[in-house]
PDB file of N, CA and C in Angstrom:
ATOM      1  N   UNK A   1      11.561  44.007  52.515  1.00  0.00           N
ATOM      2  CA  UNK A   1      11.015  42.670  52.704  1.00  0.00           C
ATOM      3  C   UNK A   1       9.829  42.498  51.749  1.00  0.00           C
ATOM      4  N   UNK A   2       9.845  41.338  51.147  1.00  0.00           N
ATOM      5  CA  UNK A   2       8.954  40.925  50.229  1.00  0.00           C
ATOM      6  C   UNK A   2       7.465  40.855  51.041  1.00  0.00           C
ATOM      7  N   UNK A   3       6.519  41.904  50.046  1.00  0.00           N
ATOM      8  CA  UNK A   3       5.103  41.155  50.414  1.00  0.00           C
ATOM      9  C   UNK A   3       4.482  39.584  50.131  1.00  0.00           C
ATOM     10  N   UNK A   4       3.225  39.362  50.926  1.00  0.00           N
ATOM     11  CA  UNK A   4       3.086  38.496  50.893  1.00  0.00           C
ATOM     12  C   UNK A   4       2.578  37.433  49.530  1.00  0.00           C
ATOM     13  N   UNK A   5       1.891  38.945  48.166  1.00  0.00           N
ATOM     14  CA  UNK A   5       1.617  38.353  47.152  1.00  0.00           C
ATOM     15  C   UNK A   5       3.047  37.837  46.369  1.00  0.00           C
ATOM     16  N   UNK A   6       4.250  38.824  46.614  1.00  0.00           N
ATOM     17  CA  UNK A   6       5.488  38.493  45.994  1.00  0.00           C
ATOM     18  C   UNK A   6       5.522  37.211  46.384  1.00  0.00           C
ATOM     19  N   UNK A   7       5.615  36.561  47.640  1.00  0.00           N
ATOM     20  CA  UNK A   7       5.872  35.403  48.418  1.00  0.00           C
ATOM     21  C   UNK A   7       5.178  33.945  47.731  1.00  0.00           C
ATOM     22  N   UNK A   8       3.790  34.717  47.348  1.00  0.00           N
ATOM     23  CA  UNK A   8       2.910  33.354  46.472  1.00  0.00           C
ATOM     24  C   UNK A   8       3.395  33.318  45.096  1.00  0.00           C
ATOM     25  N   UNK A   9       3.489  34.459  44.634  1.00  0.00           N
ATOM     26  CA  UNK A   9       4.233  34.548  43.376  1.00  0.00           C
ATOM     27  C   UNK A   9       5.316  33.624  42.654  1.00  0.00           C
ATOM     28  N   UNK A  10       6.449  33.650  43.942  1.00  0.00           N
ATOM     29  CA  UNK A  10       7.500  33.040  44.205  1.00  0.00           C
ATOM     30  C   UNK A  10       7.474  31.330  44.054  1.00  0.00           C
ATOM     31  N   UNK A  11       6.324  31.315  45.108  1.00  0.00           N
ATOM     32  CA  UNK A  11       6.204  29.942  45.303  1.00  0.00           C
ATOM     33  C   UNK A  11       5.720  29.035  44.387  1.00  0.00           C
ATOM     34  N   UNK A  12       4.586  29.678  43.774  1.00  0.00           N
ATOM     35  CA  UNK A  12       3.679  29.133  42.531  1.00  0.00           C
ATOM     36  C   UNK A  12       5.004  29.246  41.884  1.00  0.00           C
ATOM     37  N   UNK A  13       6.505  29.811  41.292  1.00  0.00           N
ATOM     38  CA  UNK A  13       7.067  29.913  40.168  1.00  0.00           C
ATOM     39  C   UNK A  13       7.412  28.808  40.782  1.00  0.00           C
ATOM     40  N   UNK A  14       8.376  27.856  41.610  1.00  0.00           N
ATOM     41  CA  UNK A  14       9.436  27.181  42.152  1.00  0.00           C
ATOM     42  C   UNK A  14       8.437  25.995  41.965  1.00  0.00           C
ATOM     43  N   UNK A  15       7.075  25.572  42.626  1.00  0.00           N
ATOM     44  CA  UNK A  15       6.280  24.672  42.046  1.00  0.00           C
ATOM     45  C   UNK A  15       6.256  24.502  40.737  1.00  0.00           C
ATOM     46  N   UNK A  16       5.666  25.568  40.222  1.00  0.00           N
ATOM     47  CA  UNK A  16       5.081  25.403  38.486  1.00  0.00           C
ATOM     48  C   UNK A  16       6.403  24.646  38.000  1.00  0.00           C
ATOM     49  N   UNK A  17       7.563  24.495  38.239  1.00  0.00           N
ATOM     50  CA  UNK A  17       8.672  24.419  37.124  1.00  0.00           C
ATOM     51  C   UNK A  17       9.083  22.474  37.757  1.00  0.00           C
ATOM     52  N   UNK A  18       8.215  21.950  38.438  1.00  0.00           N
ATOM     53  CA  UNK A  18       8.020  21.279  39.076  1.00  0.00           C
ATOM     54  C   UNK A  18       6.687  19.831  38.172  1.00  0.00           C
ATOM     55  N   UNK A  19       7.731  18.921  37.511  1.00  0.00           N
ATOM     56  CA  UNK A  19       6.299  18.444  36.698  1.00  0.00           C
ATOM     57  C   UNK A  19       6.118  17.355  37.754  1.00  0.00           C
ATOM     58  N   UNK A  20       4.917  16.256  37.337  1.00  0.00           N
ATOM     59  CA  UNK A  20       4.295  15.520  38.520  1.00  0.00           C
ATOM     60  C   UNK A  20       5.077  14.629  38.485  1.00  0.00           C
ATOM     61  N   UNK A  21       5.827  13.609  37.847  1.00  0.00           N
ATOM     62  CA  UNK A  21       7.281  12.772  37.976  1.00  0.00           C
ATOM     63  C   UNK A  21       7.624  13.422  39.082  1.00  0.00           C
ATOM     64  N   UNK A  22       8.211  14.561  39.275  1.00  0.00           N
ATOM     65  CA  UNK A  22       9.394  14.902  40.269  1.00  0.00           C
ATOM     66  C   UNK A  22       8.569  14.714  41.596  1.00  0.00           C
ATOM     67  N   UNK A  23       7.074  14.730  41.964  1.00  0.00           N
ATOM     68  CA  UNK A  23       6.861  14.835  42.768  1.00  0.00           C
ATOM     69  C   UNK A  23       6.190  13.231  43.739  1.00  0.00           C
ATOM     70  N   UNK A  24       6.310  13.406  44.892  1.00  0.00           N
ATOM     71  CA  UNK A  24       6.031  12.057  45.969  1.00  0.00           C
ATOM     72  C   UNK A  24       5.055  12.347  46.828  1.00  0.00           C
ATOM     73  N   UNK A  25       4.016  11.398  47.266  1.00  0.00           N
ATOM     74  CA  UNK A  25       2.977  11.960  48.163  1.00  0.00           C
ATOM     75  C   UNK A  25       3.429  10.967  49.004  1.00  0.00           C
ATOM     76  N   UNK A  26       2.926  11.705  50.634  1.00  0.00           N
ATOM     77  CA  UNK A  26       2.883  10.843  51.950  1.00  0.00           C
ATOM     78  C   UNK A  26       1.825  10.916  52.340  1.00  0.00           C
ATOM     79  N   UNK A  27       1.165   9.871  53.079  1.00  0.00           N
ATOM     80  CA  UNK A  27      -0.284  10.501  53.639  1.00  0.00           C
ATOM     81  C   UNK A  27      -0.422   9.990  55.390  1.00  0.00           C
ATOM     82  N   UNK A  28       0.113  10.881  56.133  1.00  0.00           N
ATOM     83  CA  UNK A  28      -0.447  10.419  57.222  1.00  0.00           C
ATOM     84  C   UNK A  28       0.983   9.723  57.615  1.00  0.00           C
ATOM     85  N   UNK A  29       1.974   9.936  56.936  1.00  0.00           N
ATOM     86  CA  UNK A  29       3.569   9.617  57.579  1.00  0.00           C
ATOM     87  C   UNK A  29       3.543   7.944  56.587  1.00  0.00           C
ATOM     88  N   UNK A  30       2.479   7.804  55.716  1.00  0.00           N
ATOM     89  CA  UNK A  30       2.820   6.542  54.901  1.00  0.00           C
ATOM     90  C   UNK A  30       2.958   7.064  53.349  1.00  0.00           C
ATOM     91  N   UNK A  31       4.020   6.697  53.037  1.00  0.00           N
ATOM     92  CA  UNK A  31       4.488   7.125  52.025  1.00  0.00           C
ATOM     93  C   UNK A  31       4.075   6.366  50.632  1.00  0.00           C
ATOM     94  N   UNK A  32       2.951   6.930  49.578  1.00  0.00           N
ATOM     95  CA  UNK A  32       2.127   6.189  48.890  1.00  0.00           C
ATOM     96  C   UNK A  32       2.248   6.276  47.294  1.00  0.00           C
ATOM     97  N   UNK A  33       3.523   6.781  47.058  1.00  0.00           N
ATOM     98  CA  UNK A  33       3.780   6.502  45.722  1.00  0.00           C
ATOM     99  C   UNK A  33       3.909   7.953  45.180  1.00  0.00           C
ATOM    100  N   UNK A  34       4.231   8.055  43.568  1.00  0.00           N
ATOM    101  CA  UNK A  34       4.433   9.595  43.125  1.00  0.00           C
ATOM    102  C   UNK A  34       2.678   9.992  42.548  1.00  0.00           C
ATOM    103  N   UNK A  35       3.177  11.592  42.037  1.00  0.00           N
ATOM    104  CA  UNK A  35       2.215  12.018  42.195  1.00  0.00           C
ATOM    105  C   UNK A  35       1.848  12.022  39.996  1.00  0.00           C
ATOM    106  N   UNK A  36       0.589  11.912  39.956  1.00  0.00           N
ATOM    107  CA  UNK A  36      -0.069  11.474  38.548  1.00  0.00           C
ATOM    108  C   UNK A  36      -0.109  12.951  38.102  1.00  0.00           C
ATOM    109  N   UNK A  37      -0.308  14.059  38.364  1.00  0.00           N
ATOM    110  CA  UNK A  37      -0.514  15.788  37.884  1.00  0.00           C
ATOM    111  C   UNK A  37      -0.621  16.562  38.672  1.00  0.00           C
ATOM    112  N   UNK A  38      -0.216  17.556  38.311  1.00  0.00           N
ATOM    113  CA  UNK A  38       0.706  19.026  39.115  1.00  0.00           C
ATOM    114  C   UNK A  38       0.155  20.118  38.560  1.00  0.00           C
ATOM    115  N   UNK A  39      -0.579  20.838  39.076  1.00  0.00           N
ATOM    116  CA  UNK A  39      -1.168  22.228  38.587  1.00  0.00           C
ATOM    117  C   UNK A  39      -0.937  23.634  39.282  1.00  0.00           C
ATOM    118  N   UNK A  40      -0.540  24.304  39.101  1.00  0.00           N
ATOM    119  CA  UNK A  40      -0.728  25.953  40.035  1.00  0.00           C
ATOM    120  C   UNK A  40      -1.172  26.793  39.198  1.00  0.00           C
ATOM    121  N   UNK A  41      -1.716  28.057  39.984  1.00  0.00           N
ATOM    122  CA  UNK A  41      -1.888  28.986  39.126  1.00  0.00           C
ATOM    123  C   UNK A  41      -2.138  30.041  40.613  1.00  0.00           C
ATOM    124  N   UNK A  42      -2.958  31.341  39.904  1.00  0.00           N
ATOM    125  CA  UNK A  42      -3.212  32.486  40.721  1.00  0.00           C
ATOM    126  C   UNK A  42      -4.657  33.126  40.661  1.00  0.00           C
ATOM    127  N   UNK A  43      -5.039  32.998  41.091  1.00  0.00           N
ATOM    128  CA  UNK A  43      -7.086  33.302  41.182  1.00  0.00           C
ATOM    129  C   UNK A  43      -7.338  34.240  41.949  1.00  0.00           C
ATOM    130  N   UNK A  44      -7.490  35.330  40.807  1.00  0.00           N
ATOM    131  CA  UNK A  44      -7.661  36.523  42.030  1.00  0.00           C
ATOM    132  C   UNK A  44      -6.334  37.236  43.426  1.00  0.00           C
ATOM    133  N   UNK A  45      -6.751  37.123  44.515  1.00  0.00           N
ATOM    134  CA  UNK A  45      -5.955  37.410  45.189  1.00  0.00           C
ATOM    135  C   UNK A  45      -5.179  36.153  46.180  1.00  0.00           C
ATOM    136  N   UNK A  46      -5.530  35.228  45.175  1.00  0.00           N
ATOM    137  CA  UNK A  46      -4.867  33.769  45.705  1.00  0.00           C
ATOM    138  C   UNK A  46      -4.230  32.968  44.860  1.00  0.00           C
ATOM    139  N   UNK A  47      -3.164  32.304  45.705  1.00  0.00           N
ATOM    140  CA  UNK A  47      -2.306  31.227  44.775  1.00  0.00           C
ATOM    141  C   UNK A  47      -2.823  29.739  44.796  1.00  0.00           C
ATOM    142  N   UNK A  48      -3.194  28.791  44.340  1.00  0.00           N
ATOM    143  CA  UNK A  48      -3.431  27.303  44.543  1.00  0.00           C
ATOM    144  C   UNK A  48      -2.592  26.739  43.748  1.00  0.00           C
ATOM    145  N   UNK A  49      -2.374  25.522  44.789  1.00  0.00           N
ATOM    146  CA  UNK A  49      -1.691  24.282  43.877  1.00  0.00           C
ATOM    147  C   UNK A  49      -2.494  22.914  43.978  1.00  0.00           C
ATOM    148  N   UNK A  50      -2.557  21.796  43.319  1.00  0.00           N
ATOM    149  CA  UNK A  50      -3.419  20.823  42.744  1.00  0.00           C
ATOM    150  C   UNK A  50      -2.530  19.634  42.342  1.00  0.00           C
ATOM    151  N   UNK A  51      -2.712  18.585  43.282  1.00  0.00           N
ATOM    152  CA  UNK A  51      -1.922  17.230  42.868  1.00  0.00           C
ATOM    153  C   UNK A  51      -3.076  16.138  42.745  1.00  0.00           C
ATOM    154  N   UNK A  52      -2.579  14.983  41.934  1.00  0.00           N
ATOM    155  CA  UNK A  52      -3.228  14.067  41.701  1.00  0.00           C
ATOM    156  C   UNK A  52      -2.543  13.120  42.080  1.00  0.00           C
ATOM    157  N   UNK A  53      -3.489  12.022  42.529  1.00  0.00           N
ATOM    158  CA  UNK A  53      -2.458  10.570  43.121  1.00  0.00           C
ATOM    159  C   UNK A  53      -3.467   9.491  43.327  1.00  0.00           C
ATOM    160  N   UNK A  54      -2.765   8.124  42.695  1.00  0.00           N
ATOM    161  CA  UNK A  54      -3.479   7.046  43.451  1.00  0.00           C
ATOM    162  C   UNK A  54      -3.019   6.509  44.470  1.00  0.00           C
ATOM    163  N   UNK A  55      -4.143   6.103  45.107  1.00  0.00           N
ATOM    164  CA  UNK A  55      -3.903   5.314  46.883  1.00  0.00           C
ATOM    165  C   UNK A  55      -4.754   4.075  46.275  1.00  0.00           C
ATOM    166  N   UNK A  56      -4.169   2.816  46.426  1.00  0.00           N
ATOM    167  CA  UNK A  56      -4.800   1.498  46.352  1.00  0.00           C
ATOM    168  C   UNK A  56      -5.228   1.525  45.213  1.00  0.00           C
ATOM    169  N   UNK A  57      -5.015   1.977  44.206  1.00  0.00           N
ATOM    170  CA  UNK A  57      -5.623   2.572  42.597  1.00  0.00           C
ATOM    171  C   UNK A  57      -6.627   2.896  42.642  1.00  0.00           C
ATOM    172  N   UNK A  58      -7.415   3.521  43.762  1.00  0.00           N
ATOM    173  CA  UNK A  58      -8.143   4.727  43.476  1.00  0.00           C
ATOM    174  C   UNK A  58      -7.438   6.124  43.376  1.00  0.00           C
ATOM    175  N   UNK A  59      -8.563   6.873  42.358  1.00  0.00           N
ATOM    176  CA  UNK A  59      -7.753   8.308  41.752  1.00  0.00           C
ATOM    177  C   UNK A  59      -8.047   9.486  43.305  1.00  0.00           C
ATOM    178  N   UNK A  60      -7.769  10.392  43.799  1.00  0.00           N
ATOM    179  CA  UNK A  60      -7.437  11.375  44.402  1.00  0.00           C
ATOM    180  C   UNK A  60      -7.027  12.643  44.283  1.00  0.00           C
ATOM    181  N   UNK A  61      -7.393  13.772  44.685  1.00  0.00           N
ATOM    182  CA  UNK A  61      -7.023  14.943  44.236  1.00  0.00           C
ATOM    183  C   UNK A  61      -7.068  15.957  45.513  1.00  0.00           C
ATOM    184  N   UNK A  62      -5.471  16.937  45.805  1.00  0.00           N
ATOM    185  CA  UNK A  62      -5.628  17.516  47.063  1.00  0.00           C
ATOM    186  C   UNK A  62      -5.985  18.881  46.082  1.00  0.00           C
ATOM    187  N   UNK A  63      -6.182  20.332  46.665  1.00  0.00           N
ATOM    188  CA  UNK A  63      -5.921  21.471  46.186  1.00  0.00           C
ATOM    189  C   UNK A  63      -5.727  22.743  47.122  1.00  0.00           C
ATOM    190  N   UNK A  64      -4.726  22.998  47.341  1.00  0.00           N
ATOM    191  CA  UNK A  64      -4.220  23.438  48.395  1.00  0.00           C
ATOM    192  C   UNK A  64      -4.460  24.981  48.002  1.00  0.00           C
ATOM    193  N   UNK A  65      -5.030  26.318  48.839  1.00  0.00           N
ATOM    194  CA  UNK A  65      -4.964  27.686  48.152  1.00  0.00           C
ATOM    195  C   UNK A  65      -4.896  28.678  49.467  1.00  0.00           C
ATOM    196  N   UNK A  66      -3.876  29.225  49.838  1.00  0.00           N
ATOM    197  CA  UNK A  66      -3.277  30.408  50.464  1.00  0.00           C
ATOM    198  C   UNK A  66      -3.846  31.478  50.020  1.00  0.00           C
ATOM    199  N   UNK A  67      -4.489  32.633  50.260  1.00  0.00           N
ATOM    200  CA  UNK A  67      -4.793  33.572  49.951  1.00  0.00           C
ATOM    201  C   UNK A  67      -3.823  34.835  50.530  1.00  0.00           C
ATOM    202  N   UNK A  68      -4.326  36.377  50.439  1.00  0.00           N
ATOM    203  CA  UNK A  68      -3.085  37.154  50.278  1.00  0.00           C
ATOM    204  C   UNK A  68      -3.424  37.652  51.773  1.00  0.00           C
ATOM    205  N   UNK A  69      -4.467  36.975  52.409  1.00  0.00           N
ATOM    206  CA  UNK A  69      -4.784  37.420  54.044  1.00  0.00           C
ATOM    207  C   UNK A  69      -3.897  36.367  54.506  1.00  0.00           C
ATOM    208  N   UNK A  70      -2.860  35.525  54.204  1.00  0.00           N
ATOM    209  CA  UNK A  70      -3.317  34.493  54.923  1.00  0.00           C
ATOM    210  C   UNK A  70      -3.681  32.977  55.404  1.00  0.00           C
ATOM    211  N   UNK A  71      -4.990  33.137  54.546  1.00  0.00           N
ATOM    212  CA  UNK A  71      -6.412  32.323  55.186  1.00  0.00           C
ATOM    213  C   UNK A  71      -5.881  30.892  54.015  1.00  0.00           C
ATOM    214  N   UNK A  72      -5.822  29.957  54.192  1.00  0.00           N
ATOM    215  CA  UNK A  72      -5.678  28.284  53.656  1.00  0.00           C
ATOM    216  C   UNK A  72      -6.964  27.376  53.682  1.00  0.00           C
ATOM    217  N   UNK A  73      -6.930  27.394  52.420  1.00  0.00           N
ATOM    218  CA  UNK A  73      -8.541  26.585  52.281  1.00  0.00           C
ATOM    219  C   UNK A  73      -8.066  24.941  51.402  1.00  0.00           C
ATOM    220  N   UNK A  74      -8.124  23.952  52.055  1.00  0.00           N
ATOM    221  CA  UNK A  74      -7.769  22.684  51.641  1.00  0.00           C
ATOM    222  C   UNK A  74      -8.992  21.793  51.219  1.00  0.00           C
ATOM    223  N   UNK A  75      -9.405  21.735  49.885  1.00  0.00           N
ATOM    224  CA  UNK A  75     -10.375  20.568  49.237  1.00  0.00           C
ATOM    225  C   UNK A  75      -9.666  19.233  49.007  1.00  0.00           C
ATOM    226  N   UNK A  76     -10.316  17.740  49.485  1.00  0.00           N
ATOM    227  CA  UNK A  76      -9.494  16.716  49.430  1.00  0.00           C
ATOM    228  C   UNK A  76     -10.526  15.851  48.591  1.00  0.00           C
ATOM    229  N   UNK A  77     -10.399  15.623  47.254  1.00  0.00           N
ATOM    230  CA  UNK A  77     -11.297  15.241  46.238  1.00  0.00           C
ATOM    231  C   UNK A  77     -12.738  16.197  45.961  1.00  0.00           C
ATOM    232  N   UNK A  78     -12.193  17.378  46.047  1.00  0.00           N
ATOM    233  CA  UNK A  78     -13.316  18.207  45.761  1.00  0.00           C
ATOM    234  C   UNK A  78     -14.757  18.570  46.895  1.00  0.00           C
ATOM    235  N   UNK A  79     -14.063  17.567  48.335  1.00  0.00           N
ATOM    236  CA  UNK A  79     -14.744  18.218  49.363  1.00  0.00           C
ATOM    237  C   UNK A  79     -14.010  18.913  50.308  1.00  0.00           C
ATOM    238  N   UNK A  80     -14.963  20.008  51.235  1.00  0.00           N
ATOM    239  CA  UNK A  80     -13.869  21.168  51.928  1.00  0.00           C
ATOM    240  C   UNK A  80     -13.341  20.683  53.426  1.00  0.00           C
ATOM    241  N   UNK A  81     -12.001  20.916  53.898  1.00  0.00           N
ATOM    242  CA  UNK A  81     -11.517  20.480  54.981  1.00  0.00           C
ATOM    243  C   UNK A  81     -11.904  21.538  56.117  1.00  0.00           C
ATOM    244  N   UNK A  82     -11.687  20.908  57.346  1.00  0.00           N
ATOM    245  CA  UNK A  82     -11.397  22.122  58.210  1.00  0.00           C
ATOM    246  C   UNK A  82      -9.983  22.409  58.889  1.00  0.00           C
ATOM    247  N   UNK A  83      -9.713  22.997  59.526  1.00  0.00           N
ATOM    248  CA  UNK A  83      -8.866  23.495  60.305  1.00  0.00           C
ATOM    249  C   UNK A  83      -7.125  23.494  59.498  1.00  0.00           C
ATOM    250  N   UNK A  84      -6.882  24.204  58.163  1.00  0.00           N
ATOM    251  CA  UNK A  84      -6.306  23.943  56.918  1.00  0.00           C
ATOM    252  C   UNK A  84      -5.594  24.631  57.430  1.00  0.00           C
ATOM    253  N   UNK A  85      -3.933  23.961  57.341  1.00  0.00           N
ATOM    254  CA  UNK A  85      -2.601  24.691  57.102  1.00  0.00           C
ATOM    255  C   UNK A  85      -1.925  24.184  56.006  1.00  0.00           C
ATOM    256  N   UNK A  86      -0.476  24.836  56.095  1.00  0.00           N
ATOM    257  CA  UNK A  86      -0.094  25.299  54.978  1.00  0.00           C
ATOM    258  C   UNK A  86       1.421  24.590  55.644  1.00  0.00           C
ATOM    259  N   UNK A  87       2.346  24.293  55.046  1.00  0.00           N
ATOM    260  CA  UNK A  87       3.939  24.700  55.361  1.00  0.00           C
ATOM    261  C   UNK A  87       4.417  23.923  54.594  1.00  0.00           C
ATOM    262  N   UNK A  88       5.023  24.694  53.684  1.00  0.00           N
ATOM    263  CA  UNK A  88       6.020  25.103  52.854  1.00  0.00           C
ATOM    264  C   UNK A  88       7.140  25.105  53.041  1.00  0.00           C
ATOM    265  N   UNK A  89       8.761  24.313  53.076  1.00  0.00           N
ATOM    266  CA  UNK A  89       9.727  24.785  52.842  1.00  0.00           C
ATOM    267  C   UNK A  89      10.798  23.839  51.918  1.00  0.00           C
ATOM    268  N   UNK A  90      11.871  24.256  51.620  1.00  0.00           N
ATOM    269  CA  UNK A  90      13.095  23.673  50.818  1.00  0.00           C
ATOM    270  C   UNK A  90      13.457  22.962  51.704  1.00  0.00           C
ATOM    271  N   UNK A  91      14.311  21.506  51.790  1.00  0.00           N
ATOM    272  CA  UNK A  91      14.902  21.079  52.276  1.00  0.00           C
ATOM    273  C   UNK A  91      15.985  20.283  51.126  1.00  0.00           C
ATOM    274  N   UNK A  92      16.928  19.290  52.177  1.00  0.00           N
ATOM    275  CA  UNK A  92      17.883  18.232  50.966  1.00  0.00           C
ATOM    276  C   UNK A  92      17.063  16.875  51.218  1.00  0.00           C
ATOM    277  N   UNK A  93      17.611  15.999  50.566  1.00  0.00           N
ATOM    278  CA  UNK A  93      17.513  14.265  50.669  1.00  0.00           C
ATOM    279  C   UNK A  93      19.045  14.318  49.687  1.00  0.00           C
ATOM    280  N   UNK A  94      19.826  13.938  50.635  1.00  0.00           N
ATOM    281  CA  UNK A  94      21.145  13.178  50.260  1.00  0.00           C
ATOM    282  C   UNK A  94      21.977  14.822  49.402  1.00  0.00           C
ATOM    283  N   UNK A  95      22.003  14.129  48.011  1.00  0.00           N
ATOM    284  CA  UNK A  95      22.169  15.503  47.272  1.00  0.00           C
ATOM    285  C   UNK A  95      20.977  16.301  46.381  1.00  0.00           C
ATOM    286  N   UNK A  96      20.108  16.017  46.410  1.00  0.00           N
ATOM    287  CA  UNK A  96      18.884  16.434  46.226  1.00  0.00           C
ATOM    288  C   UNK A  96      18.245  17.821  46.837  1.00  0.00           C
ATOM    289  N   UNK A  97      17.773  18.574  45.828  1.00  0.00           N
ATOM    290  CA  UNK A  97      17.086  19.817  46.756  1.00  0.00           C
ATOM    291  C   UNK A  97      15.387  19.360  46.454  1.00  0.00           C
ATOM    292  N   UNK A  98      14.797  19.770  47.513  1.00  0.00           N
ATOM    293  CA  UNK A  98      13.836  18.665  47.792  1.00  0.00           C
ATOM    294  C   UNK A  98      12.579  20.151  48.227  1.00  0.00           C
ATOM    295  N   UNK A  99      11.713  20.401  47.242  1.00  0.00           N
ATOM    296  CA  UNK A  99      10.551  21.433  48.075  1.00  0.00           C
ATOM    297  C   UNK A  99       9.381  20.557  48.657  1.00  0.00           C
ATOM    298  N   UNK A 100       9.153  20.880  50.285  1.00  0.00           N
ATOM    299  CA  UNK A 100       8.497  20.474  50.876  1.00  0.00           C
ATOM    300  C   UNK A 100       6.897  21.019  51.233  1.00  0.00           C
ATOM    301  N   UNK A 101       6.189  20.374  51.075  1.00  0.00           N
ATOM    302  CA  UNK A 101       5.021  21.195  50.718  1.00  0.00           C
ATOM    303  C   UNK A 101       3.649  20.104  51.890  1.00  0.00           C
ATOM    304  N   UNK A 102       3.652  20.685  53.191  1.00  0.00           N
ATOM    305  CA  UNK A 102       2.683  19.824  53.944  1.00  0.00           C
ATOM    306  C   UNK A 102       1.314  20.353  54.318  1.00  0.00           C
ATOM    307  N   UNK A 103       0.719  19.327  53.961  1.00  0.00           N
ATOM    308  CA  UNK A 103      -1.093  19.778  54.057  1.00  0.00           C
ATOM    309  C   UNK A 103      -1.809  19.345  55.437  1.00  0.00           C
ATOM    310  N   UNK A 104      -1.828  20.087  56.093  1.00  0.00           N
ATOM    311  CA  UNK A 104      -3.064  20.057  57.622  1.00  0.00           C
ATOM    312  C   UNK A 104      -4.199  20.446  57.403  1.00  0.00           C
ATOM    313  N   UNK A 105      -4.865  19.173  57.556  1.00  0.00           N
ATOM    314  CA  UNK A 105      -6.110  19.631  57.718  1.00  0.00           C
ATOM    315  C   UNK A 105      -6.930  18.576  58.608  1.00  0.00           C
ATOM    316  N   UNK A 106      -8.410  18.776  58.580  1.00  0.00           N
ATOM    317  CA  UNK A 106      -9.060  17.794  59.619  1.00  0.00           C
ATOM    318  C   UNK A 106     -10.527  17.504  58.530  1.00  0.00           C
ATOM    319  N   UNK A 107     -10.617  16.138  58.922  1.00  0.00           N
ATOM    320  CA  UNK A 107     -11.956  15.658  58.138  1.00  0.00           C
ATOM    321  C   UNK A 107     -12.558  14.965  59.329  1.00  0.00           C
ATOM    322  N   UNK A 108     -13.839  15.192  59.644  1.00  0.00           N
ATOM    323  CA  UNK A 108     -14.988  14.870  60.792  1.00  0.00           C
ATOM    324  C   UNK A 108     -13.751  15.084  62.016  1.00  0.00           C
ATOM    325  N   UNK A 109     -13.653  14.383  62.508  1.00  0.00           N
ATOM    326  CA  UNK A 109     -13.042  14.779  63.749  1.00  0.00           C
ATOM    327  C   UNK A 109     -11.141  13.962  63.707  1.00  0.00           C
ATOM    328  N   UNK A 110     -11.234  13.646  62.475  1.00  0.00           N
ATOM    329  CA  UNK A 110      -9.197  13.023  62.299  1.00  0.00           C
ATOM    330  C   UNK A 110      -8.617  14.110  61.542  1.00  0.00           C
ATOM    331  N   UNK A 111      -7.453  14.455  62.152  1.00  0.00           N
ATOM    332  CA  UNK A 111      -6.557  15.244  61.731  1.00  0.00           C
ATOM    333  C   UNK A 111      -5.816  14.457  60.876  1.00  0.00           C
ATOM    334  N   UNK A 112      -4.976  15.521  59.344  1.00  0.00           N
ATOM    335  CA  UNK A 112      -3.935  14.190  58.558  1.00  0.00           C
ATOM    336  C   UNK A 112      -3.333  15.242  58.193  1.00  0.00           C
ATOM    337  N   UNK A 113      -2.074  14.941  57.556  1.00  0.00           N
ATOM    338  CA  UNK A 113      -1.050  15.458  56.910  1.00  0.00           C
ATOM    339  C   UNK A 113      -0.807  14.615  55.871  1.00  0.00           C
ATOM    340  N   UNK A 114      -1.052  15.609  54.718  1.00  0.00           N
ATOM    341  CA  UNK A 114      -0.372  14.963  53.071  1.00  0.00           C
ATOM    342  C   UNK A 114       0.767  15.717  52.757  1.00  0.00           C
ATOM    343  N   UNK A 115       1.662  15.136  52.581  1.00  0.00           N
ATOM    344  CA  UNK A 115       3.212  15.688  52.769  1.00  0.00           C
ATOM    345  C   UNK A 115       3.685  15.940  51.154  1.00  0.00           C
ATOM    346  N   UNK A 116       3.735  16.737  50.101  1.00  0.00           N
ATOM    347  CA  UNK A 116       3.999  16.386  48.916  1.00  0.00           C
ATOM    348  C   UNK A 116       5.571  16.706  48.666  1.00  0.00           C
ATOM    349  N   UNK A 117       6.727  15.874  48.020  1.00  0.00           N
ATOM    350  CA  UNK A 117       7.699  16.261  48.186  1.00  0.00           C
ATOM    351  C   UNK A 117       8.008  16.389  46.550  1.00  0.00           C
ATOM    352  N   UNK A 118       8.438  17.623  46.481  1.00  0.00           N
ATOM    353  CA  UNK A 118       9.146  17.511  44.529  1.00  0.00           C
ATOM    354  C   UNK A 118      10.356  17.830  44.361  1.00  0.00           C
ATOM    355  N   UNK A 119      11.330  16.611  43.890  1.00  0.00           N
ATOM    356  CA  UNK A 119      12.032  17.068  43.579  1.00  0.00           C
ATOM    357  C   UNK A 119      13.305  17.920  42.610  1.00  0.00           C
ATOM    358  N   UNK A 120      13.614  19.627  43.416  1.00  0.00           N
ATOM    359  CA  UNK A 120      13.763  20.721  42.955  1.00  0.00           C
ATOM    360  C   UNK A 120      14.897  20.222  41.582  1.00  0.00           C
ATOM    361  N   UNK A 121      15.822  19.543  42.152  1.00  0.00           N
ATOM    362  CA  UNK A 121      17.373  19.269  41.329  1.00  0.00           C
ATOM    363  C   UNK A 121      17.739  18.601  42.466  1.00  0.00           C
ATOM    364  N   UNK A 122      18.917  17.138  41.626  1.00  0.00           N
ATOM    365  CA  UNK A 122      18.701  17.042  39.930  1.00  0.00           C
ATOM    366  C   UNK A 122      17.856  16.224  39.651  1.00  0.00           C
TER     367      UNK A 122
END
């Protein structure tokens, strides 16, 4: 069974190959248009990924980073969230393979989910 750095490894590859066209943001179950830039990489003993998007044509930026404990640290325009998850998986839309990528977190006391969807092929 794959460790867990193999696992980020993995994931950062299946993102990275992933440009920001392919990808769609939701925020909060409202679905707000595609996403403007797509970044990953690996820092140390952590993987992050980095989308850009406008809401109402203001600019926005999530940055999502899993570490190899674990631990999910979510910045939402460059300030820090609390209570940060992570979930990750493949799904379809129609004939579409579709990677699903949802952000939990909490700002003052509202919980949200930014849902980013890219799609894998075709």
């Amino acid at each position: 069974m794959p460790g867990l750095p193999d696992i980020l490894h993995a994931l950062m590859g299946a993102m990275k190959q992933l440009p920001a066209h392919r990808w769609q943001v939701t925020i909060d179950g409202v679905h707000k248009g595609p996403v403007t830039d797509h970044k990953v990489g690996v820092q140390g003993a952590a993987a992050w990924s980095k989308w850009e998007f406008a809401v109402d044509g203001a600019g926005h930026e999530l940055r999502a980073e899993r570490d190899t404990g674990g631990s999910t640290t979510i910045t939402l325009d460059g300030a820090a969230t609390q209570d940060a998850s992570l979930d990750i998986h493949p799904t379809t839309h129609g004939l579409a393979a579709v990677l699903v990528v949802k952000c939990h977190f909490t700002v003052g006391s509202i919980h949200h989910e930014y849902r980013f969807d890219g799609r894998m092929w075709p």
